[in-house]
Protein backbone atom coordinates (compact mmCIF):
# COMPACT_ATOMS: atom_id res chain seq x y z
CA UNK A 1 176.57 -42.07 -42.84
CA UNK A 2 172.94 -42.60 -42.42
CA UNK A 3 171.58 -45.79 -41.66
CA UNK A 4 168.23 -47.14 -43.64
CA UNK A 5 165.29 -48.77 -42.54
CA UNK A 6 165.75 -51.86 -44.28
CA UNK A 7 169.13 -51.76 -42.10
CA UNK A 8 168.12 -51.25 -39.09
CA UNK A 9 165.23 -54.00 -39.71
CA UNK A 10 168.28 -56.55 -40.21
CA UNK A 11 169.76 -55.15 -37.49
CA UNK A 12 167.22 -56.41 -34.78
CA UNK A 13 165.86 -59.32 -37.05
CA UNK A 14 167.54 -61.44 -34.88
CA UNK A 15 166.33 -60.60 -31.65
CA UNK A 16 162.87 -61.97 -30.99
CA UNK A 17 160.30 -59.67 -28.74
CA UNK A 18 161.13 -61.34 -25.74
CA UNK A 19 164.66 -61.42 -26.13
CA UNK A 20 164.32 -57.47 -24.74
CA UNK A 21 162.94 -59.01 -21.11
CA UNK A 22 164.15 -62.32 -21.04
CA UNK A 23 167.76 -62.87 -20.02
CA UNK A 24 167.91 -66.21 -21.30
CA UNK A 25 166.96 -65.37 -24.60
CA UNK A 26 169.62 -62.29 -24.69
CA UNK A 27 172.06 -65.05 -23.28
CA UNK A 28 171.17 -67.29 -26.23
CA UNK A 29 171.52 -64.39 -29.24
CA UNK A 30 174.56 -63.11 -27.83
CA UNK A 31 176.66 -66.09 -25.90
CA UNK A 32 179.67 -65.98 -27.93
CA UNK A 33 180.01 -62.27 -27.31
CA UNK A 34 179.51 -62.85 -23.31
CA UNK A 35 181.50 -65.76 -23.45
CA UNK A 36 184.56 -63.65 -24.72
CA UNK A 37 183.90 -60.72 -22.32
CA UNK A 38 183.77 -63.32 -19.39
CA UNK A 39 186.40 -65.09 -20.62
CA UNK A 40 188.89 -61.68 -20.14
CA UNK A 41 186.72 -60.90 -16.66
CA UNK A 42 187.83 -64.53 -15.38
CA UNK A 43 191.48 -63.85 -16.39
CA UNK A 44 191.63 -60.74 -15.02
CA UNK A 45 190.43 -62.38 -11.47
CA UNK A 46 192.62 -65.04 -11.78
CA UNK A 47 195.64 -62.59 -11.80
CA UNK A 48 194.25 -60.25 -9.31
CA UNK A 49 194.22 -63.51 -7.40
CA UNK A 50 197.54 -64.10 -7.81
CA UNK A 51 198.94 -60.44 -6.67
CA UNK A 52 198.51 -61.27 -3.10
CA UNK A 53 200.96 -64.32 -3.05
CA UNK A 54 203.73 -62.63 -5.26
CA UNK A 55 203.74 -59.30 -3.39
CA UNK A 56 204.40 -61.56 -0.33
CA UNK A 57 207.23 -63.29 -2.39
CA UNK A 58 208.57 -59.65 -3.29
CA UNK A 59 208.44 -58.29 0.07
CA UNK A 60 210.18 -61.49 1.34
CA UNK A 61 213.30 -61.23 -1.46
CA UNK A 62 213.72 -57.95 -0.94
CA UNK A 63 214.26 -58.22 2.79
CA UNK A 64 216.76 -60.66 1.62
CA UNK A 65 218.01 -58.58 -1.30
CA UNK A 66 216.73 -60.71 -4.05
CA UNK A 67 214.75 -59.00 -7.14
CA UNK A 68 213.42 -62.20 -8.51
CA UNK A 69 209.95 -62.06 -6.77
CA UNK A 70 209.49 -58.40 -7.78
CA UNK A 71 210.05 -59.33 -11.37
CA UNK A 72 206.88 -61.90 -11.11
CA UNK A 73 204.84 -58.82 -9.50
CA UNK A 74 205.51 -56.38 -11.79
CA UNK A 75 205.11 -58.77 -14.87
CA UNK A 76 201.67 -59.91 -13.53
CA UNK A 77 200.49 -56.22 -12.92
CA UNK A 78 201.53 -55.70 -16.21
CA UNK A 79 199.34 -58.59 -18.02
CA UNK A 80 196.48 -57.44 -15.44
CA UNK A 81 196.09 -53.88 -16.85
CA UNK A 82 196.13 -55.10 -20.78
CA UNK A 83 193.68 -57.82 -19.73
CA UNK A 84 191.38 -54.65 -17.67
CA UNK A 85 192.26 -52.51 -21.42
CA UNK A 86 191.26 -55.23 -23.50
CA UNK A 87 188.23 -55.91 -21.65
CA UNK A 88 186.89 -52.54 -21.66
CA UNK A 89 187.53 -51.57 -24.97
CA UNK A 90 185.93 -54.70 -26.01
CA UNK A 91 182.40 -54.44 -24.04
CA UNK A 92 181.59 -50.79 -25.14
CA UNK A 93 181.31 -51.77 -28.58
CA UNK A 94 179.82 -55.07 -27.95
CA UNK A 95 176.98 -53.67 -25.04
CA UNK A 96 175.94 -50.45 -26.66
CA UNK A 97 174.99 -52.81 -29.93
CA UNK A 98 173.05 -55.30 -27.83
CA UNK A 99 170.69 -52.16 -26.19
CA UNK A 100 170.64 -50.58 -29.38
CA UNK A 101 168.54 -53.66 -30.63
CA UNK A 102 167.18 -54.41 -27.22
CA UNK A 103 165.54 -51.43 -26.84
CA UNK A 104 164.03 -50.92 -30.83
CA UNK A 105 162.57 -54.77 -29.97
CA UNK A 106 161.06 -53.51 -26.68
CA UNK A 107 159.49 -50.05 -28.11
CA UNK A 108 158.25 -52.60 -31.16
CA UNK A 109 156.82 -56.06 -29.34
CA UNK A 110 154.91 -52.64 -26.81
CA UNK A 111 153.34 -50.90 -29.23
CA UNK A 112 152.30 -54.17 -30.71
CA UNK A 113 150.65 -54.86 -27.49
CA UNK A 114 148.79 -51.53 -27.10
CA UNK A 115 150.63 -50.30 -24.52
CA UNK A 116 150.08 -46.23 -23.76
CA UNK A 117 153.18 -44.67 -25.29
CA UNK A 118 153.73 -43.14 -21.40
CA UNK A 119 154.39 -47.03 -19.91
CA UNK A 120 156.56 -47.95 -23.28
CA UNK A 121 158.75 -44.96 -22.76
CA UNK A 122 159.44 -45.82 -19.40
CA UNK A 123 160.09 -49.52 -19.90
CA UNK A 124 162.46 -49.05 -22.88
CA UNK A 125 164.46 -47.62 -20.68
CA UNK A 126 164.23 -50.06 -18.09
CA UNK A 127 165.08 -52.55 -20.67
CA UNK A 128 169.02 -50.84 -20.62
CA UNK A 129 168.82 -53.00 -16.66
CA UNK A 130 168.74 -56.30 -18.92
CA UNK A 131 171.60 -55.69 -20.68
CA UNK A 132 173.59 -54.30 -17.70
CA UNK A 133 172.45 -57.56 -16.25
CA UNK A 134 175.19 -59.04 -18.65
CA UNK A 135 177.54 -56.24 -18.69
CA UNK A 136 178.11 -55.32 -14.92
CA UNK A 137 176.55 -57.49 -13.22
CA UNK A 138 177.67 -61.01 -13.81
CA UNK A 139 181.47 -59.16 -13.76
CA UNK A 140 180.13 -58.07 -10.62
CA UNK A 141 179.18 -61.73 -9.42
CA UNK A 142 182.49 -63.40 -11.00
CA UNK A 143 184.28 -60.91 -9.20
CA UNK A 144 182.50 -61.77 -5.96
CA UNK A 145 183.03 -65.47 -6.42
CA UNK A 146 186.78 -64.83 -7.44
CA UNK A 147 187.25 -62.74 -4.38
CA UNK A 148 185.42 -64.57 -1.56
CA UNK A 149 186.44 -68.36 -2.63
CA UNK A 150 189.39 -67.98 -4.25
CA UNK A 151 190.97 -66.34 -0.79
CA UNK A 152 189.28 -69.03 1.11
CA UNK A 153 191.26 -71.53 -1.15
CA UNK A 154 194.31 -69.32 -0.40
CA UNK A 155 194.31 -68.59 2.59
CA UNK A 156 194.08 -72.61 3.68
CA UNK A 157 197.54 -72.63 2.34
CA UNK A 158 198.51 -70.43 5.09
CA UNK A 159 195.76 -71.65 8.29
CA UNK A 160 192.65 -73.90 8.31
CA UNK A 161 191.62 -71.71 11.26
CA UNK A 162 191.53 -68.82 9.32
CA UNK A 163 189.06 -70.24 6.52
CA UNK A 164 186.79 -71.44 9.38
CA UNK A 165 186.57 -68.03 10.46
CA UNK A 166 185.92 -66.98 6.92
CA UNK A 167 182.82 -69.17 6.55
CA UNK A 168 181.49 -68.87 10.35
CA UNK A 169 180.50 -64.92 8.64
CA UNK A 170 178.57 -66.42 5.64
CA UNK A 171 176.15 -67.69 8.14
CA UNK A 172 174.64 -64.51 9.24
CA UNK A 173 174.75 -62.56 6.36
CA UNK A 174 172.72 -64.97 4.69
CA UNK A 175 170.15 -64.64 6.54
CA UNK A 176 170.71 -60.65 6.87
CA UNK A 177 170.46 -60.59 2.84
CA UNK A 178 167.88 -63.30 2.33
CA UNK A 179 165.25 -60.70 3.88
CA UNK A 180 167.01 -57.69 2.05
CA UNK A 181 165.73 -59.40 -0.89
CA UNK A 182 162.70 -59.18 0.06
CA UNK A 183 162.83 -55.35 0.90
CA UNK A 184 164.57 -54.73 -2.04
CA UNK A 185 162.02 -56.46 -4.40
CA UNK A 186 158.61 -54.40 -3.09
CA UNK A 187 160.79 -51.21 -2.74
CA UNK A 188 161.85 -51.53 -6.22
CA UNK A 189 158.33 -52.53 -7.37
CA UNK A 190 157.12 -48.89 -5.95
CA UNK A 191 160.06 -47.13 -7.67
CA UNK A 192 159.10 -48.46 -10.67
CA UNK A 193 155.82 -48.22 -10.67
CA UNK A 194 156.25 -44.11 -10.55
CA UNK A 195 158.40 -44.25 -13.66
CA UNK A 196 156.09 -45.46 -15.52
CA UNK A 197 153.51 -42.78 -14.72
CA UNK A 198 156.45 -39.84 -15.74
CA UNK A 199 155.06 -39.26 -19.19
CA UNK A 200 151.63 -38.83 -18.48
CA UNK A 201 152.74 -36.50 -15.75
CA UNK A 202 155.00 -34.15 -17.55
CA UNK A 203 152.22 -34.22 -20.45
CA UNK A 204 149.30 -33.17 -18.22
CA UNK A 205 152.18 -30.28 -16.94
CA UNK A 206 150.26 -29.06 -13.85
CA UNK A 207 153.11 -28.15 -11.29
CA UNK A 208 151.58 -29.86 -8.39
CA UNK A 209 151.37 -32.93 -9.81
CA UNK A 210 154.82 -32.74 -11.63
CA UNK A 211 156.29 -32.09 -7.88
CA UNK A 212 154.12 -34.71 -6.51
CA UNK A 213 155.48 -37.33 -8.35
CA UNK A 214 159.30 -36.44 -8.33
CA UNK A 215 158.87 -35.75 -4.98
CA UNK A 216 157.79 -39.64 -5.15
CA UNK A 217 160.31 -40.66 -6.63
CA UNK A 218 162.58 -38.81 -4.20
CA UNK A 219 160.88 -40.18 -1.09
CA UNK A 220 161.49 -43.92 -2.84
CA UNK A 221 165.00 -43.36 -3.76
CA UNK A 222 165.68 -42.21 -0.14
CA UNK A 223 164.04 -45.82 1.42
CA UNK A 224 165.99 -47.89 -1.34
CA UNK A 225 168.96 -46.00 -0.01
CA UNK A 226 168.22 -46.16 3.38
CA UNK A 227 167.55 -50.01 3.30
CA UNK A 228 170.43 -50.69 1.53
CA UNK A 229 172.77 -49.18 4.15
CA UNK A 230 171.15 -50.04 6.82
CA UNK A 231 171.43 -54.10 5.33
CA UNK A 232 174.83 -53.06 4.58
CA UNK A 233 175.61 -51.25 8.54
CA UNK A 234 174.68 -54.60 9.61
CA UNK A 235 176.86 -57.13 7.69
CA UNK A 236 180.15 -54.77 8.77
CA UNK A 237 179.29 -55.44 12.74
CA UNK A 238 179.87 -59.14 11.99
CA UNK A 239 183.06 -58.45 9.53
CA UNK A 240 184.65 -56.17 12.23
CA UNK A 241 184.26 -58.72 14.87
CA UNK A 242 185.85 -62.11 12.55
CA UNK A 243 188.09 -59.35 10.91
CA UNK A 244 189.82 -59.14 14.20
CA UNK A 245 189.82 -62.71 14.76
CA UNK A 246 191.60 -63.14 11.62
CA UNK A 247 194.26 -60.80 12.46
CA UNK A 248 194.55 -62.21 16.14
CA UNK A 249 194.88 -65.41 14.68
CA UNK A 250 197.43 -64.69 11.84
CA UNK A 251 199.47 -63.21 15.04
CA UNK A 252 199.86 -65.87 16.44
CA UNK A 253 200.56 -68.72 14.06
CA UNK A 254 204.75 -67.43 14.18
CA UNK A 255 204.66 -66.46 10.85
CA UNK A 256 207.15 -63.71 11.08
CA UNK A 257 208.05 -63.26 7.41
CA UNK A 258 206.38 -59.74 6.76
CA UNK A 259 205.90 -60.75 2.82
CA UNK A 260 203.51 -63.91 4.36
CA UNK A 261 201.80 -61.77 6.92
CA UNK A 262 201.22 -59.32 4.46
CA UNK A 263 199.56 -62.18 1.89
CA UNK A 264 197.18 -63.30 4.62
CA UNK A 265 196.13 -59.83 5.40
CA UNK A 266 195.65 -59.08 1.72
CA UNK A 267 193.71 -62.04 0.92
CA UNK A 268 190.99 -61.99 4.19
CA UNK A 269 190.80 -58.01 2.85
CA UNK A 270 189.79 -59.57 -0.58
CA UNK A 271 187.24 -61.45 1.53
CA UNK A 272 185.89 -59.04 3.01
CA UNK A 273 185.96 -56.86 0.34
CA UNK A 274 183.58 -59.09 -1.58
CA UNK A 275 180.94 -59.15 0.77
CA UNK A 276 181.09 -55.43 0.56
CA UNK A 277 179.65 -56.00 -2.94
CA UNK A 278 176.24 -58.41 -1.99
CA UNK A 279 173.64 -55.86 -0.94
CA UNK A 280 174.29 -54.12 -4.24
CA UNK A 281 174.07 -57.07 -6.43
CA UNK A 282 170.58 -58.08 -4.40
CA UNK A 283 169.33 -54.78 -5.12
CA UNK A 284 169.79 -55.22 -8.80
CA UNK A 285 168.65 -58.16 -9.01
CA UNK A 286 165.47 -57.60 -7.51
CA UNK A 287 165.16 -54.83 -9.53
CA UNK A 288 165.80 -56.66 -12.30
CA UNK A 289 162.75 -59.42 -11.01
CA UNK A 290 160.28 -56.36 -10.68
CA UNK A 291 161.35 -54.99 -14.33
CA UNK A 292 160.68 -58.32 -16.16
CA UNK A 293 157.44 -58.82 -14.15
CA UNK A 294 156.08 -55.59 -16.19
CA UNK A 295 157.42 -56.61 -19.43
C-alpha cells in the first residue's frame, strides 16, 4: 500500500525541527510510549533482581529435599522471559516509527537551513543516535542502576562489610571515567567530523582521496577503540582486587548454606557486572553531546 504525501506530512506534523536533535523535545512527543517501554524494562530488572535470592532458596530446599523454592524460581524465570518478549516486540514497532519521523524532520529543518546535501546526509543518519538514546540507552542505564544498587541493597541483607567494599570501588572509577569523558567527547568530535565529509568524497571519486578518508575513519575508529579498552583494562585491576575481598569476606562470615553463598556471589557478580557496562554508556553519550553540537 503506498503511502501519500499528504500522509506522510501528518505523519511528522507533530514533531517540531528540533525535536530530531533535542532529546527533551523527543521525550516530550513521545513520553507515553517511553514510559510504557520503561515501565516493562523496570519490571524486567526488578525480577532479574529477584533470581539471585530464590535460586539461593532453591539450592537450599533441595539440599533438604524440598521443591517449594524451585517452584518460585522457575515461576519468576517464567514471568521474566514474557516481560523480555513483550518488551521487544513492543519497541520495534514503537522506535522504527519515532526515526522514521525523526529523520524526514532532520533532512527537512537542514535543507531549510542551507545545509550542503553532503553534511545533511551524514547527520540524518546521526540523528538514528537520538533515538537509540531512548531505545538502548536509558535500558542500558536502568539496567546499570538496577544492577549496581539494587545488589548493594541486597547484599546488606547478607554483610554491611560487603557493601562497604562495593562502594570503596566507585571511588576510583569515577575518577577513571570522569576523564574518559573527556577522551571520548574530542575523539568522537574527530569521528564525526569525517562523516560528514563522506559525500563530497565519494562524489569527487578520486581513489586517493576516497582511501584517504576511510583510511580516516579507520585510524579514528581504532583510537575510540583503543581508549575505550584501555579505560575499561583499568577499572577491572580495581574489580579483581575488591572482587577477591568480597569472596574472602563472604568466607568467612560462617555462612555455610551453599544456596546463601551462592546469592552473595551472584549478586557482587551483578555488581560487577554493571560497571562492566559504564565506559560504553560514556562513549555514547559523548557521542551523543558531539552529534547535537552539529545539529
Amino acid at each position: 500500500m503506498e503511502i501519500s504525501r499528504d500522509e506522510i506530512a501528518h505523519e511528522s506534523a507533530g514533531i517540531e525541527s528540533k525535536t530530531a536533535f533535542s532529546q527533551v523535545e523527543l521525550f516530550r512527543l513521545h513520553r507515553l510510549k517511553f514510559l510504557i517501554t520503561y515501565f516493562f524494562t523496570i519490571t524486567e530488572n526488578v525480577i532479574s533482581l529477584s533470581i539471585p535470592y530464590f535460586t539461593g532458596l532453591a539450592i537450599n530446599d533441595a539440599l533438604e529435599g524440598r521443591f517449594l523454592g524451585l517452584i518460585y524460581y522457575a515461576g519468576l524465570w517464567t514471568v521474566h522471559g514474557l516481560t523480555h518478549v513483550v518488551r521487544q516486540t513492543y519497541n520495534i514497532r514503537t522506535f522504527s516509527k519515532i526515526y522514521r519521523d525523526v529523520a524526514v524532520n532532520v533532512v527537512r529543518d537542514q535543507k531549510d537551513r542551507g545545509i550542503e546535501t553532503s553534511k545533511i546526509i551524514a547527520r540524518s543518519g546521526l540523528s538514528r543516535e537520538f533515538v537509540d538514546f531512548f531505545e538502548r540507552n536509558v535500558p542500558d542505564i536502568i539496567n546499570t542502576l538496577f544492577k549496581s544498587l539494587g545488589a548493594l541493597g541486597m547484599l546488606i541483607m547478607f554483610d554491611w562489610g560487603i557493601v562497604v567494599f562495593c562502594i570503596i570501588l566507585l571511588l576510583p572509577l569515577y575518577v577513571i571515567n570522569k576523564r574518559y569523558a573527556k577522551k571520548s567527547l574530542d575523539l568522537n568530535s574527530g569521528i564525526n567530523d569525517q562523516y560528514e565529509k563522506e559525500v563530497g568524497v565519494l562524489t569527487r571519486n578520486d581513489p586517493a582521496d576516497v582511501w584517504d578518508h576511510y583510511n580516516a575513519l579507520r585510524n579514528w575508529r581504532i583510537k575510540i577503540i583503543d581508549t575505550q579498552v584501555i579505560n575499561w583494562a583499568t577499572m577491572e585491576l580495581f574489580i579483581i582486587i575488591i572482587a577477591c575481598m568480597i569472596i574472602i569476606r563472604a568466607g568467612a562470615l560462617g555462612l555455610y548454606a551453599a544456596g546463601t553463598i551462592y546469592s552473595i556471589i551472584s549478586y557482587m557478580w551483578n555488581f560487577i557486572y554493571s560497571l562492566d557496562k559504564v565506559p560504553a554508556l560514556v562513549q555514547q553519550i559523548s557521542r551523543l553531546k558531539d552529534i547535537k553540537r552539529r545539529m
